[in-house]
PDB file of N, CA and C in Angstrom:
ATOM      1  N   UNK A   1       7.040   9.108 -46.026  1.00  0.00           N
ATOM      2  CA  UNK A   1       8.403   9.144 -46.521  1.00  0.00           C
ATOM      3  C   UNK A   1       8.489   9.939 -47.813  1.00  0.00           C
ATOM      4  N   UNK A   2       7.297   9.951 -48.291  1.00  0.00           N
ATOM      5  CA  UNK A   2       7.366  10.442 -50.115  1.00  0.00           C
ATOM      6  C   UNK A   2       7.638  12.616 -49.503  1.00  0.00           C
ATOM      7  N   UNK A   3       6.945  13.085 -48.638  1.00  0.00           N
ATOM      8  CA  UNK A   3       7.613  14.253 -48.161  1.00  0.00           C
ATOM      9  C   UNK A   3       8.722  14.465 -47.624  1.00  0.00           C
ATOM     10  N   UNK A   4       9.334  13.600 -47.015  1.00  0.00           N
ATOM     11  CA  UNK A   4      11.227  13.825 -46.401  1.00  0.00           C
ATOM     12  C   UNK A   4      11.714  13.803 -47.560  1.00  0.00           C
ATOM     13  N   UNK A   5      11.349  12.729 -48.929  1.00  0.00           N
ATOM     14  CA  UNK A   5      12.044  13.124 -49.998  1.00  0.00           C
ATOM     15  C   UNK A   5      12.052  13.837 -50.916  1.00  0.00           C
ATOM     16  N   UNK A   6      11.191  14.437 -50.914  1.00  0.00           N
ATOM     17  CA  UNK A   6      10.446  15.670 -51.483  1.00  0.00           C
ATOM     18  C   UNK A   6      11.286  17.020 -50.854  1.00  0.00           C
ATOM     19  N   UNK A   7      11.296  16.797 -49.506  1.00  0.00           N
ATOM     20  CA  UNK A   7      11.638  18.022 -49.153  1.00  0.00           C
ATOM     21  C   UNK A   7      13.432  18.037 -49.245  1.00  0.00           C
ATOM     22  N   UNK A   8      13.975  16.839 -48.944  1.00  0.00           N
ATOM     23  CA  UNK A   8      15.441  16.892 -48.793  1.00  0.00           C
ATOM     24  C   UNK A   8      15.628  17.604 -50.376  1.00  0.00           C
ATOM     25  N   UNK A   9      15.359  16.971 -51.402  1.00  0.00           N
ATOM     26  CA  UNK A   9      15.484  16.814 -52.561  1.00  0.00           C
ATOM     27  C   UNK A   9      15.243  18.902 -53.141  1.00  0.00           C
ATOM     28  N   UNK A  10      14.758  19.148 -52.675  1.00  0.00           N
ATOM     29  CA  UNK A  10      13.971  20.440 -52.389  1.00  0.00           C
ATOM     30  C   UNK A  10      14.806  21.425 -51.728  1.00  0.00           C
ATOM     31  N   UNK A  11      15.460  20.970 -50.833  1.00  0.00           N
ATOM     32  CA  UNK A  11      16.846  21.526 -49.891  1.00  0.00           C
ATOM     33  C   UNK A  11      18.101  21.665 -51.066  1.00  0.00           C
ATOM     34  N   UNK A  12      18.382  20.879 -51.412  1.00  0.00           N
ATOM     35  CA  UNK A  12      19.485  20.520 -52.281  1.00  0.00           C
ATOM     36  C   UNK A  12      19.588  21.752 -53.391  1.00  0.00           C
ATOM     37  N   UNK A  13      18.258  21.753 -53.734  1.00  0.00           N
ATOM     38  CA  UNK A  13      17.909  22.690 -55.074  1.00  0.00           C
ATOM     39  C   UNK A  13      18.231  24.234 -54.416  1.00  0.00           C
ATOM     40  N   UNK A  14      17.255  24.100 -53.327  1.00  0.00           N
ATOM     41  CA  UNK A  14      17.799  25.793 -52.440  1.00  0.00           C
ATOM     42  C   UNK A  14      19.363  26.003 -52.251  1.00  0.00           C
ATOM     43  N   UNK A  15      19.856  24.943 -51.906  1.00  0.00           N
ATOM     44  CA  UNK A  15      21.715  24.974 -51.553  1.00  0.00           C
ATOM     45  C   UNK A  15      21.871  25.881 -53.283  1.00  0.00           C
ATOM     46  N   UNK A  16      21.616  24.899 -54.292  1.00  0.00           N
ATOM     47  CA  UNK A  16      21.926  25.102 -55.562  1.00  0.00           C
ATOM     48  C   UNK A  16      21.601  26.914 -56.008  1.00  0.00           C
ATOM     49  N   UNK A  17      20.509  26.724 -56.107  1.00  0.00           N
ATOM     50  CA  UNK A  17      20.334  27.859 -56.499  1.00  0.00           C
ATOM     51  C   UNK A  17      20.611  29.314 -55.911  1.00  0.00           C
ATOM     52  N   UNK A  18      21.037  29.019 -54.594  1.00  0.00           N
ATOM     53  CA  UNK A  18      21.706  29.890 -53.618  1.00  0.00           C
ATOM     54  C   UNK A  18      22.846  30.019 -54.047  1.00  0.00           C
ATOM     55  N   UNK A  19      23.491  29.095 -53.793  1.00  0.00           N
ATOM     56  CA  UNK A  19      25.130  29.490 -54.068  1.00  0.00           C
ATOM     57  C   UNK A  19      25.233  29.617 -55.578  1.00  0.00           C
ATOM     58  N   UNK A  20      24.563  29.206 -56.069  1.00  0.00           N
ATOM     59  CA  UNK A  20      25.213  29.431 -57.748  1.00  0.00           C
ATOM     60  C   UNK A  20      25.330  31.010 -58.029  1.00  0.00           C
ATOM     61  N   UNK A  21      24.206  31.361 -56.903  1.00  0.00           N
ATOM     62  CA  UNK A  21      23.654  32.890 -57.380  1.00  0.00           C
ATOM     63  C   UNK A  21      24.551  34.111 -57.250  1.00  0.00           C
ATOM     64  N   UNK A  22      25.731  33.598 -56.639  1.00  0.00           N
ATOM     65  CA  UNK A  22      26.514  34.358 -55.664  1.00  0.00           C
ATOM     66  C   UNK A  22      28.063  34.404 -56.541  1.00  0.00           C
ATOM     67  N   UNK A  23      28.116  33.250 -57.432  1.00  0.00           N
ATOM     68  CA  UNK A  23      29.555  33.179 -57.810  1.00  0.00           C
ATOM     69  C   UNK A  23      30.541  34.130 -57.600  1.00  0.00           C
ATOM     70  N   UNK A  24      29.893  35.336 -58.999  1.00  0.00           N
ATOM     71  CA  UNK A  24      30.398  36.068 -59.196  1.00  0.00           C
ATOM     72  C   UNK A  24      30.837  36.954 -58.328  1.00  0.00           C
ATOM     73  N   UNK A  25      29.557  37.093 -57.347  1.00  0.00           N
ATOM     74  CA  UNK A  25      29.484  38.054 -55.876  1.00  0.00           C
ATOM     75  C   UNK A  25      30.490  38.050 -55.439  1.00  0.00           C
ATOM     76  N   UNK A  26      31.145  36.861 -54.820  1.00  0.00           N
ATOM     77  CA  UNK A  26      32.146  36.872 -54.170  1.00  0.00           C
ATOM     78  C   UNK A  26      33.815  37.755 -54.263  1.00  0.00           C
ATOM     79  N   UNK A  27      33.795  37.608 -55.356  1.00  0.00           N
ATOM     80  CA  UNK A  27      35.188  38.012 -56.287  1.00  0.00           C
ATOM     81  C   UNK A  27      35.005  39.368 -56.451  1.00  0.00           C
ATOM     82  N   UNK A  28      33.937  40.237 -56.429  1.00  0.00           N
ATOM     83  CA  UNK A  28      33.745  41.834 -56.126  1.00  0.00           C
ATOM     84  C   UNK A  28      34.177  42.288 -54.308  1.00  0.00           C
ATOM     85  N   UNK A  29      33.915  41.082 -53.217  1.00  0.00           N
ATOM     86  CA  UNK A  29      34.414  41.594 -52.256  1.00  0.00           C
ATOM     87  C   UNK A  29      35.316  41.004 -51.907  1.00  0.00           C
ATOM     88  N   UNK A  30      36.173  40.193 -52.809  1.00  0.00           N
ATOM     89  CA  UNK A  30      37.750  39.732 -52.077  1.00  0.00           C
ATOM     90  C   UNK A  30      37.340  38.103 -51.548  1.00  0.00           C
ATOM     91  N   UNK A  31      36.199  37.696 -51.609  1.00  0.00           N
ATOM     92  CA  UNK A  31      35.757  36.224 -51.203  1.00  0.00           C
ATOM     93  C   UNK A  31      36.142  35.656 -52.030  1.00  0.00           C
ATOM     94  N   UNK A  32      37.377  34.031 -51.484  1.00  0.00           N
ATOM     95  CA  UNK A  32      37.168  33.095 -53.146  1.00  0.00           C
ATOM     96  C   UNK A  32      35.332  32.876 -52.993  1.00  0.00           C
ATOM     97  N   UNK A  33      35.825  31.978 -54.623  1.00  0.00           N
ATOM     98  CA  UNK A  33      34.048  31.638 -54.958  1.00  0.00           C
ATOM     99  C   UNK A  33      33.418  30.448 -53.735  1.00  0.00           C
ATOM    100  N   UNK A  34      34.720  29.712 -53.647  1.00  0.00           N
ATOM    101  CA  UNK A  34      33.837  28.479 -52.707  1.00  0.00           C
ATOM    102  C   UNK A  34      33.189  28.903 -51.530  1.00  0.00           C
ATOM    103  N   UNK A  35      33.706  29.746 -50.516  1.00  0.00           N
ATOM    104  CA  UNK A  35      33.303  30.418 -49.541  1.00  0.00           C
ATOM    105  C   UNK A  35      32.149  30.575 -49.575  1.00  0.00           C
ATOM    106  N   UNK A  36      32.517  31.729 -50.900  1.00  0.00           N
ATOM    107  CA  UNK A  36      30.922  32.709 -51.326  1.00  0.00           C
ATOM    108  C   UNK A  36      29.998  31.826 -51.549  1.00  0.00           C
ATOM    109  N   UNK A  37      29.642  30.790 -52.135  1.00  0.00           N
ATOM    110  CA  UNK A  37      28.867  29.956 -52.652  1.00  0.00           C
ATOM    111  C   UNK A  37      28.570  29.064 -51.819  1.00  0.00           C
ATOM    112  N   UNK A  38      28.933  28.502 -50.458  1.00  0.00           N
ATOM    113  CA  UNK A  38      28.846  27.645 -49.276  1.00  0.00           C
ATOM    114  C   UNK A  38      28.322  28.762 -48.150  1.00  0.00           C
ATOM    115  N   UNK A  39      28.628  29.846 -48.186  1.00  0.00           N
ATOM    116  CA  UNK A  39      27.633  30.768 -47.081  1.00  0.00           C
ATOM    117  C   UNK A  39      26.378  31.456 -47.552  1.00  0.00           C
ATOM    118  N   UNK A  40      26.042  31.191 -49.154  1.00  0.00           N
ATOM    119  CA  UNK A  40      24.959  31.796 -49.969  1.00  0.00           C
ATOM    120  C   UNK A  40      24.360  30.195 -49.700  1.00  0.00           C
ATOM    121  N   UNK A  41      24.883  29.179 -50.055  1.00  0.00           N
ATOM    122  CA  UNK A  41      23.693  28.353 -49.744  1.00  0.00           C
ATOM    123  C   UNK A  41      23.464  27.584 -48.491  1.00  0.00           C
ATOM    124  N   UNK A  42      24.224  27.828 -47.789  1.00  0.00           N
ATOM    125  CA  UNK A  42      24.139  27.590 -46.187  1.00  0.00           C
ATOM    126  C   UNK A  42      22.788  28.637 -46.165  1.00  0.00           C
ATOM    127  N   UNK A  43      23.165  29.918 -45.947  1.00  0.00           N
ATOM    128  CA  UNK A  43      21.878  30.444 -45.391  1.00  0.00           C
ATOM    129  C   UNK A  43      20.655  30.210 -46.043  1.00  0.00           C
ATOM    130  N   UNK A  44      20.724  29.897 -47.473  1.00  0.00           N
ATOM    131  CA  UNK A  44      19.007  29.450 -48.230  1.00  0.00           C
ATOM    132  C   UNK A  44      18.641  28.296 -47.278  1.00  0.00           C
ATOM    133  N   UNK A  45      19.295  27.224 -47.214  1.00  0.00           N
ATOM    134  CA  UNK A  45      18.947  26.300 -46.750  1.00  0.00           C
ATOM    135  C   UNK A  45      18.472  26.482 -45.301  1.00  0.00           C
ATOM    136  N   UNK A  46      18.499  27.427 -44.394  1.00  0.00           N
ATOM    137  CA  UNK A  46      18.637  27.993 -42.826  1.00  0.00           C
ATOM    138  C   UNK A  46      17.546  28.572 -42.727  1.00  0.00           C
ATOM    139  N   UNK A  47      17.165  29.004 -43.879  1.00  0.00           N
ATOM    140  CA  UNK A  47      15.535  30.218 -44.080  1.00  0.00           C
ATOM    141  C   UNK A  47      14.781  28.675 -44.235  1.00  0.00           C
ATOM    142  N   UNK A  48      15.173  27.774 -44.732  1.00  0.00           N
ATOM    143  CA  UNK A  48      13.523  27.084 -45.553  1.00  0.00           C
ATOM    144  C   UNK A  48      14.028  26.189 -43.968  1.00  0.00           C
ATOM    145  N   UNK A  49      14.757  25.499 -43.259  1.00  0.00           N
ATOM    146  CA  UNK A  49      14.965  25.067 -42.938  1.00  0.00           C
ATOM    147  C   UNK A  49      13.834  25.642 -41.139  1.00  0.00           C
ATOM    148  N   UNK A  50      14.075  26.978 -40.917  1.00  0.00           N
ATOM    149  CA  UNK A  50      13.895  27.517 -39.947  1.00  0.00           C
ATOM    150  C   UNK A  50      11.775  27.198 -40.572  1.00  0.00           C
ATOM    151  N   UNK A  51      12.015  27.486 -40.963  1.00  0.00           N
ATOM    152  CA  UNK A  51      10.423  27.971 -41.731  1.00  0.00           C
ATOM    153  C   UNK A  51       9.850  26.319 -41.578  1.00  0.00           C
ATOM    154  N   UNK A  52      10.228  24.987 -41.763  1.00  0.00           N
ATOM    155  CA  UNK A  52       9.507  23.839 -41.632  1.00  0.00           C
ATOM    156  C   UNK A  52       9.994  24.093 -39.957  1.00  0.00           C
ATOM    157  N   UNK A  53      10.590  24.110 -39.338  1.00  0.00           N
ATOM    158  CA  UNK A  53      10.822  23.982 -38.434  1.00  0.00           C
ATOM    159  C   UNK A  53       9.283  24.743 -37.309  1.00  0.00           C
ATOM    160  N   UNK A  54       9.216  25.914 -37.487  1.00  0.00           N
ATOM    161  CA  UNK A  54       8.119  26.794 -37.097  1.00  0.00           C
ATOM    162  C   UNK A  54       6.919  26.232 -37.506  1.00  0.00           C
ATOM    163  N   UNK A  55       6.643  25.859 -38.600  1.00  0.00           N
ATOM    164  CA  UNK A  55       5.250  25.200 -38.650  1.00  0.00           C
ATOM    165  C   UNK A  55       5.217  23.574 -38.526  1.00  0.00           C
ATOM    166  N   UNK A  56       6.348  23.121 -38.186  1.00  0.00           N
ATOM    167  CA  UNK A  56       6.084  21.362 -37.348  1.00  0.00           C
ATOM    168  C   UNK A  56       5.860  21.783 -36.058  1.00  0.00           C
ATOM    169  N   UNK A  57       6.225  23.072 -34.922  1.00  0.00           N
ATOM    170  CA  UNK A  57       5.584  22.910 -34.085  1.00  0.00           C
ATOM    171  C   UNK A  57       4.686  23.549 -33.809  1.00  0.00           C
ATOM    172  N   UNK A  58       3.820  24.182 -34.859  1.00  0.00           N
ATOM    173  CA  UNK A  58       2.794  24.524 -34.350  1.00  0.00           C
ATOM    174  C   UNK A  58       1.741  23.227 -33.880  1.00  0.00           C
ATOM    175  N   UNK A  59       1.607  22.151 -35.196  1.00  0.00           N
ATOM    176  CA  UNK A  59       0.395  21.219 -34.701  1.00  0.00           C
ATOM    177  C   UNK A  59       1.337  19.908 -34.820  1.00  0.00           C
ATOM    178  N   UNK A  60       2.737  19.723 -34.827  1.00  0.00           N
ATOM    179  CA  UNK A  60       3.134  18.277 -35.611  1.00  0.00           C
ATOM    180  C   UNK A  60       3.628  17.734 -36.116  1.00  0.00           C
ATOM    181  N   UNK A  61       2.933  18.464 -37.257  1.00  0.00           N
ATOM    182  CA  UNK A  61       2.460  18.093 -39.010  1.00  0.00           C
ATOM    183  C   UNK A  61       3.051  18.894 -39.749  1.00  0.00           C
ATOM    184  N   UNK A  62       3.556  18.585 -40.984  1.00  0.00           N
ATOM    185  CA  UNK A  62       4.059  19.815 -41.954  1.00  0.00           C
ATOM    186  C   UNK A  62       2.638  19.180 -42.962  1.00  0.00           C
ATOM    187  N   UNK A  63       1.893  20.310 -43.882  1.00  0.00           N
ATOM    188  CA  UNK A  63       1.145  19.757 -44.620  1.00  0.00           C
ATOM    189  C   UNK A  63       1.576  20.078 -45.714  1.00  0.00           C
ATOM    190  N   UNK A  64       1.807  19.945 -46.961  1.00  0.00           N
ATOM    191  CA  UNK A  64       1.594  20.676 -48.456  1.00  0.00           C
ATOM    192  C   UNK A  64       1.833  22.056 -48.534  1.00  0.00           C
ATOM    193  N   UNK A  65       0.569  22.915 -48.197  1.00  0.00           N
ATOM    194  CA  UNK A  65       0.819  24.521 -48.790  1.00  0.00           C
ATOM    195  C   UNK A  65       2.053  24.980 -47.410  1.00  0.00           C
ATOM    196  N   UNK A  66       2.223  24.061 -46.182  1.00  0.00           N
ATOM    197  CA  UNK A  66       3.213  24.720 -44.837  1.00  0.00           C
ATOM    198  C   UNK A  66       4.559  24.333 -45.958  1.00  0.00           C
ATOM    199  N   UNK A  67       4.458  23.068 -46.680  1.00  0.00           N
ATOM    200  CA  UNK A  67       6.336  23.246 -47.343  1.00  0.00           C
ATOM    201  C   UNK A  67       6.759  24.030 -48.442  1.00  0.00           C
ATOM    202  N   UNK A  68       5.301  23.992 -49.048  1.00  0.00           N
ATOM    203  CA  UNK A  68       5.737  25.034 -50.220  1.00  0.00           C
ATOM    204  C   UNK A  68       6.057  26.661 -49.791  1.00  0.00           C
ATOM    205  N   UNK A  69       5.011  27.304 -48.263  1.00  0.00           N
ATOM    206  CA  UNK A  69       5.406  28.281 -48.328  1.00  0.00           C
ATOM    207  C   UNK A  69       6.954  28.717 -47.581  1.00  0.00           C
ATOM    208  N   UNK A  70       7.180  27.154 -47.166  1.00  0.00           N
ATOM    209  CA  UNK A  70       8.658  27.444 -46.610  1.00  0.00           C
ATOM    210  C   UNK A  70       9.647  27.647 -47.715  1.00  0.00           C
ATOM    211  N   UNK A  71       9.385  26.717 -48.841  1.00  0.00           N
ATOM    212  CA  UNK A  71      10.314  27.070 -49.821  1.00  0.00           C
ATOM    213  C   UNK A  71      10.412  28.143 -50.585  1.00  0.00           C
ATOM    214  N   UNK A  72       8.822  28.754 -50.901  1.00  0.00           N
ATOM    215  CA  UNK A  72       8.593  29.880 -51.182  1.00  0.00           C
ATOM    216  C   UNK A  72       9.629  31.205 -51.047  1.00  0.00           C
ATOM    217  N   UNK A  73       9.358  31.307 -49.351  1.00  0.00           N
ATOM    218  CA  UNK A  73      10.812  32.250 -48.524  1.00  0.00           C
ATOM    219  C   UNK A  73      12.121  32.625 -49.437  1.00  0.00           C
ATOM    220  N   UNK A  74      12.474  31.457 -50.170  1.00  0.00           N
ATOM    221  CA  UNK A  74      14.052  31.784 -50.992  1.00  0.00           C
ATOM    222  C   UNK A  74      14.228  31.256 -52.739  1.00  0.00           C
ATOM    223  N   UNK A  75      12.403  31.474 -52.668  1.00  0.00           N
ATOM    224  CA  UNK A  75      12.603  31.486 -54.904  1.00  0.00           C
ATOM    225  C   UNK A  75      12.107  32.674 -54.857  1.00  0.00           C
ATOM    226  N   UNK A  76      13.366  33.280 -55.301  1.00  0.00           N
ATOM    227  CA  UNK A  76      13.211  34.680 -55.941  1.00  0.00           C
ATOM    228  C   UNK A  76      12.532  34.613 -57.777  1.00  0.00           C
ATOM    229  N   UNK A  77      12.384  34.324 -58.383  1.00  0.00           N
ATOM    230  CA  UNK A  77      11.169  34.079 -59.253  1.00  0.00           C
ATOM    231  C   UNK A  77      10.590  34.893 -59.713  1.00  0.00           C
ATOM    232  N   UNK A  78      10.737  36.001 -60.435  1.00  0.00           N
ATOM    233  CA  UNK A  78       9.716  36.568 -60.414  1.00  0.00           C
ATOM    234  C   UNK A  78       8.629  36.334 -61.268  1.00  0.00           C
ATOM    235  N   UNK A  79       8.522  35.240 -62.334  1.00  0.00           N
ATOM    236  CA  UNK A  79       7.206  34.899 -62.351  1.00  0.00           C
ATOM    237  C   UNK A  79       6.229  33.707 -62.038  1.00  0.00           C
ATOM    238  N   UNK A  80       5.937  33.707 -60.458  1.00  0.00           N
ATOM    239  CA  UNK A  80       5.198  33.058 -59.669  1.00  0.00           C
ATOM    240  C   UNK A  80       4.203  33.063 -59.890  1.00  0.00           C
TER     241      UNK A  80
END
């Protein structure tokens, strides 16, 4: 259970940091912000989401370095 909450908790942050990223974005192409900011973190969440998905069926199991590199996919970061 301590990884579903780990990972939901983990989801939330991708929603976050997705859509926050976008605010401004939106309002350069005619998008209100809510839109913009609900389809920026819809899709973060769709990448990490797709990515546990692919490695539970390979064996199962999600282990440690399989969630981090799913989350990996959408922290732009650049110092990793």
């Amino acid at each position: 259970m301590n990884n579903l909450g780990n990972i939901l908790m983990r989801i939330l942050a991708v929603f976050a940091a997705s859509g926050l990223s976008v605010i401004g974005a939106g309002a350069v192409f005619g998008i209100d912000t809510l839109s913009a900011v609900f389809m920026a973190g819809l899709l973060g969440v769709s990448t990490v989401v797709e990515a546990l998905s692919r490695s539970f069926l390979q064996d199962g199991r999600l282990t440690r370095d399989e969630i981090n590199n799913a989350f990996a996919k959408v922290d732009k970061r650049k110092d990793k």
